[in-house]
Protein backbone atom coordinates (compact mmCIF):
# COMPACT_ATOMS: atom_id res chain seq x y z
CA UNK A 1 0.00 0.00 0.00
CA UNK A 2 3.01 2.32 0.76
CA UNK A 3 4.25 1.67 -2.91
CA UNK A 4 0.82 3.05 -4.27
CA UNK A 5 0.37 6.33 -1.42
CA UNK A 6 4.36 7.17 -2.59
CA UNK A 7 2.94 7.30 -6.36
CA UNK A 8 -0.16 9.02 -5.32
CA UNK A 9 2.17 11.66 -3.86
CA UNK A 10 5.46 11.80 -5.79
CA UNK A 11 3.89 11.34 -9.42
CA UNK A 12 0.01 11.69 -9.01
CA UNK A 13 0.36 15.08 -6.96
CA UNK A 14 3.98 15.84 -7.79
CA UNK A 15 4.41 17.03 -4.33
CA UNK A 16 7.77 19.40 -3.67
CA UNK A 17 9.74 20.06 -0.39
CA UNK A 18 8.19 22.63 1.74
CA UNK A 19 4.75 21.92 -0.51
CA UNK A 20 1.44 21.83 1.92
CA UNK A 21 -0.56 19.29 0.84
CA UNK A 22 -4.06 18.80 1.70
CA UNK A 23 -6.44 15.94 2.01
CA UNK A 24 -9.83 15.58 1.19
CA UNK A 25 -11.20 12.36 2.53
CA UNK A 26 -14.23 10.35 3.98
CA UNK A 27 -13.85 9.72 7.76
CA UNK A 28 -14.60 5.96 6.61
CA UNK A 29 -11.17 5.98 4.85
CA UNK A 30 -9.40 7.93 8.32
CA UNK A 31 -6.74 5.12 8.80
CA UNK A 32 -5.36 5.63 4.61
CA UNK A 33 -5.68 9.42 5.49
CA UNK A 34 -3.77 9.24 8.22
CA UNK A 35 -0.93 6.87 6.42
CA UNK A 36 -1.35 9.32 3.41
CA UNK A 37 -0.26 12.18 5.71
CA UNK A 38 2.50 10.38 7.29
CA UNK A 39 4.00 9.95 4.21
CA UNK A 40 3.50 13.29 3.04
CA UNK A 41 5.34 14.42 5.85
CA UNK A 42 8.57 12.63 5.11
CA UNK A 43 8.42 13.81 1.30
CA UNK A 44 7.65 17.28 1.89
CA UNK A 45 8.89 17.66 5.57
CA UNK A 46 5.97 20.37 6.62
CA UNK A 47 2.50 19.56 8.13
CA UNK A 48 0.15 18.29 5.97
CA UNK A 49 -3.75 18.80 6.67
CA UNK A 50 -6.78 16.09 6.80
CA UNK A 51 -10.23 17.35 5.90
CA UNK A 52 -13.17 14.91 6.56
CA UNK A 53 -16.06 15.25 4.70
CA UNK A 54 -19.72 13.26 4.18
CA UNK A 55 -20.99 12.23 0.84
CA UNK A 56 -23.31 15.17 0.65
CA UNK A 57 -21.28 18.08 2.12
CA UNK A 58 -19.96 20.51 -0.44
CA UNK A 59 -16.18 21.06 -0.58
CA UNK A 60 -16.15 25.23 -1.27
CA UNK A 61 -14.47 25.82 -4.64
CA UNK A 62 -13.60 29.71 -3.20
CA UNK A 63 -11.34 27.74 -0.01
CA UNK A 64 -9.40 25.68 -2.50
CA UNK A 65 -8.91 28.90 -4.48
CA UNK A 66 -7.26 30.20 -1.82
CA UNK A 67 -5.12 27.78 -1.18
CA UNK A 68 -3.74 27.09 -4.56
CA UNK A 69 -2.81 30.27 -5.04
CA UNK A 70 -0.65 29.45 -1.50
CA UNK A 71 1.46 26.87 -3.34
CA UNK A 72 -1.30 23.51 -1.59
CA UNK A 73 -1.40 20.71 -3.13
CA UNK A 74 -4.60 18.56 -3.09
CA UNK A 75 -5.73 14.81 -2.76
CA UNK A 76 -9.05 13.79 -2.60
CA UNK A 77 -9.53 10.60 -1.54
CA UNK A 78 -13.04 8.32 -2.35
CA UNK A 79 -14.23 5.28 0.04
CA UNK A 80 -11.05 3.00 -0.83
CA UNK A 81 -13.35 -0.15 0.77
């Protein structure tokens, strides 16, 4: 599983040193967030954010705006069960 989070983050998201990364992710997939960010931290070596969402809640286009114009990258992350 490490194998496939590593090419999530180093060729899916292309994530950089010092790069923020956050994650968009069903609290049903928690324990793969949580292993996501870990990993994360070692490539990028800064704090990486989780944000747990339902099925139905809307993710606000104007937030993720914001922080791509702060230098975030972004995974989303859907029911992996």
């Amino acid at each position: 599983m490490d194998t496939y989070l590593n090419a999530i983050l180093k060729i899916g998201v292309n994530l950089q040193t010092q790069q923020k990364l956050i994650i968009f992710s069903n609290y049903i997939d928690r324990e793969l967030s949580e292993r996501l960010r870990d990993l994360a931290n070692k490539i990028s070596h800064t704090d990486c954010e989780i944000i747990y969402y339902e099925y139905h809640d809307q993710i606000s286009t104007l937030d993720i705006e914001s922080k791509v114009k702060e230098n975030f990258a972004f995974v989303k992350l859907n029911y992996f069960r």
